[in-house]
C-alpha atoms as a PDB file:
ATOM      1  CA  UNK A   1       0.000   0.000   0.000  1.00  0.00           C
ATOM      2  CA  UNK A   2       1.110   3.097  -1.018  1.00  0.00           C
ATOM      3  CA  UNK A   3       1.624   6.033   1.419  1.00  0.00           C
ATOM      4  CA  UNK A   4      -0.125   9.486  -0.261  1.00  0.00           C
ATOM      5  CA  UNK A   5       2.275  12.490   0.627  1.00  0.00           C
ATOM      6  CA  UNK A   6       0.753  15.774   0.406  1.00  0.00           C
ATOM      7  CA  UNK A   7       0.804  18.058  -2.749  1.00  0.00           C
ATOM      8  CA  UNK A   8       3.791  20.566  -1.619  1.00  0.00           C
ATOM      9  CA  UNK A   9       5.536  22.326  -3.746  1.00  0.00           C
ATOM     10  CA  UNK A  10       9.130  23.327  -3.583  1.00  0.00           C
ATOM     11  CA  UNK A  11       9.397  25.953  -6.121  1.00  0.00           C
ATOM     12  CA  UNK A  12      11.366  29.682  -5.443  1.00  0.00           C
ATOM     13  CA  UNK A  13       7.726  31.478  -7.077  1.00  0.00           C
ATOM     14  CA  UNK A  14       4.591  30.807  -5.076  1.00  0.00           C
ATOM     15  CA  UNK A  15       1.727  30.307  -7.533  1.00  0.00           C
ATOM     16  CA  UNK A  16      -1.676  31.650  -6.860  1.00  0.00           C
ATOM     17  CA  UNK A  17      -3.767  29.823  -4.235  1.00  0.00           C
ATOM     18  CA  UNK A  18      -0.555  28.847  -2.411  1.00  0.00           C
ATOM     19  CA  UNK A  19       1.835  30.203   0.276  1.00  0.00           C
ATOM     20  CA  UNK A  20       5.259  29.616   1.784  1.00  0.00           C
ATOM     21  CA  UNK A  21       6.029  28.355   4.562  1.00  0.00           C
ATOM     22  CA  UNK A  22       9.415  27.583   6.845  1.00  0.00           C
ATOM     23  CA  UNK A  23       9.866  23.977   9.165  1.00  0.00           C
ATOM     24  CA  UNK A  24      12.083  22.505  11.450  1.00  0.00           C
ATOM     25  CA  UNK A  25      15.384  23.440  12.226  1.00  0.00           C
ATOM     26  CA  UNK A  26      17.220  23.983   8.721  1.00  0.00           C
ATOM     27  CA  UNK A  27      13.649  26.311   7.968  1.00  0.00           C
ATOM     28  CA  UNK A  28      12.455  24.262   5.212  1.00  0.00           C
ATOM     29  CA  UNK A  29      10.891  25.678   2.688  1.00  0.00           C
ATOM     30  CA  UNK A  30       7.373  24.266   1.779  1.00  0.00           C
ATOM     31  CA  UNK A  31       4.875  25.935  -0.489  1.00  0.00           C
ATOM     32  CA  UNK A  32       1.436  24.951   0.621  1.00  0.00           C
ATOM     33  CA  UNK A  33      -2.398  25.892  -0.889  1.00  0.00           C
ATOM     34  CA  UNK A  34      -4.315  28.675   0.968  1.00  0.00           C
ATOM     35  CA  UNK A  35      -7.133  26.219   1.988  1.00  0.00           C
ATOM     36  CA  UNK A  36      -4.990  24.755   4.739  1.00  0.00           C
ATOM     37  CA  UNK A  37      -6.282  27.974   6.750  1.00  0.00           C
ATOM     38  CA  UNK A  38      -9.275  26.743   7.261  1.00  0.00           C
ATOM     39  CA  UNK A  39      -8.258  23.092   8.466  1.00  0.00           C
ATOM     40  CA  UNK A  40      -8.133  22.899  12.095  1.00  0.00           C
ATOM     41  CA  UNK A  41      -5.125  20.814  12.132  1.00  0.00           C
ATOM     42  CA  UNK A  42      -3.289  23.798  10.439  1.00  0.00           C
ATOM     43  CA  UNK A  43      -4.567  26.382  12.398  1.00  0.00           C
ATOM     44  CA  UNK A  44      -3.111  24.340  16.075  1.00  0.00           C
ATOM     45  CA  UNK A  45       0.134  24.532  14.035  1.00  0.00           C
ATOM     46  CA  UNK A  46      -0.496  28.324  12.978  1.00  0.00           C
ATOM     47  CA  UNK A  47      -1.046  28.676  17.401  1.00  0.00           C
ATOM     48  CA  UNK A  48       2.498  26.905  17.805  1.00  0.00           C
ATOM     49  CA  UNK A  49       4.039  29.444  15.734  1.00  0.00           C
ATOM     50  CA  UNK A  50       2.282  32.204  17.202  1.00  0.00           C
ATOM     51  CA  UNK A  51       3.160  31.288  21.142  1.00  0.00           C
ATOM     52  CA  UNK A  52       6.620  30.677  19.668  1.00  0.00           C
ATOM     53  CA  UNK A  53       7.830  33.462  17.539  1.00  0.00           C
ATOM     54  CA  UNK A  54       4.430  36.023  17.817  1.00  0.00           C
ATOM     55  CA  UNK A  55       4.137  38.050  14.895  1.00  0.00           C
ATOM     56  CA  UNK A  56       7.773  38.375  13.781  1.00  0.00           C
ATOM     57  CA  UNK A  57       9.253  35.437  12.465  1.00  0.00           C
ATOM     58  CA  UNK A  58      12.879  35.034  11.993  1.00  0.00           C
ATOM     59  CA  UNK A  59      12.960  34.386   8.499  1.00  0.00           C
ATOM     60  CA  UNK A  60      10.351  36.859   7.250  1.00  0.00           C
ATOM     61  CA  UNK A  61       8.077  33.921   5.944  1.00  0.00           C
ATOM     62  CA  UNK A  62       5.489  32.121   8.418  1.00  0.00           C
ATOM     63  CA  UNK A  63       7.754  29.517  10.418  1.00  0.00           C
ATOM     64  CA  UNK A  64       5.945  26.794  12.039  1.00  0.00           C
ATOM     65  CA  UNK A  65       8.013  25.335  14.576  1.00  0.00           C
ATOM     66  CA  UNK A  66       7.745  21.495  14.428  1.00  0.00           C
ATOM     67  CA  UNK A  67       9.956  18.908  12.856  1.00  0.00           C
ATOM     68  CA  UNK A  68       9.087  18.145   9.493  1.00  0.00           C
ATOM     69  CA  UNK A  69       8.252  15.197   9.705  1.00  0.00           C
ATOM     70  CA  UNK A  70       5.307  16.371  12.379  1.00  0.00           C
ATOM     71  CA  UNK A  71       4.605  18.568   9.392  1.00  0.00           C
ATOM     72  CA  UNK A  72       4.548  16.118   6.286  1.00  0.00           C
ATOM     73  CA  UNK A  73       1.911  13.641   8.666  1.00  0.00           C
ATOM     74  CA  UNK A  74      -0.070  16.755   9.898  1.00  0.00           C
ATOM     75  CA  UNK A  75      -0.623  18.295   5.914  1.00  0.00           C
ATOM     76  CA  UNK A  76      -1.030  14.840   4.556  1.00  0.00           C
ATOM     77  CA  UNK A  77      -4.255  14.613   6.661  1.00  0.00           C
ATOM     78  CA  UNK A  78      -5.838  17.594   5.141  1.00  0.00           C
ATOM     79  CA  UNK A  79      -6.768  16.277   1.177  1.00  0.00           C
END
């Protein structure tokens, strides 16, 4: 059985519908779609990163401060 990974895109341009975002600890770069706002799994991470780094985050992009891993199981639960 096949394990489905989650449609993230790794691209310097963000298209339209999608936004960066930086994990872990070597700040990752994953470009994810905008209708992971709304998931509620998303948002406890978006709470992480604001207890964590408030609104000013060190590499001027969202960082959500989990391993990747953590990140990769938590986004593949959301299609």
């Amino acid at each position: 059985m096949a394990i489905r990974l989650p449609r993230i895109v790794s691209s310097k341009k963000v298209p339209k519908g999608y936004f960066a975002v930086y994990v872990g600890e070597n700040q990752k770069r994953f470009v994810i779609p905008v209708s992971f706002l709304n998931h509620p799994s998303f948002q406890d991470l978006l709470g992480m990163s604001q207890e964590e780094f408030g609104y000013s985050h060190p590499t001027g992009g969202l960082t959500i401060p989990c391993n990747e891993d953590t990140f990769l199981e938590v986004t593949s639960r959301m299609y």
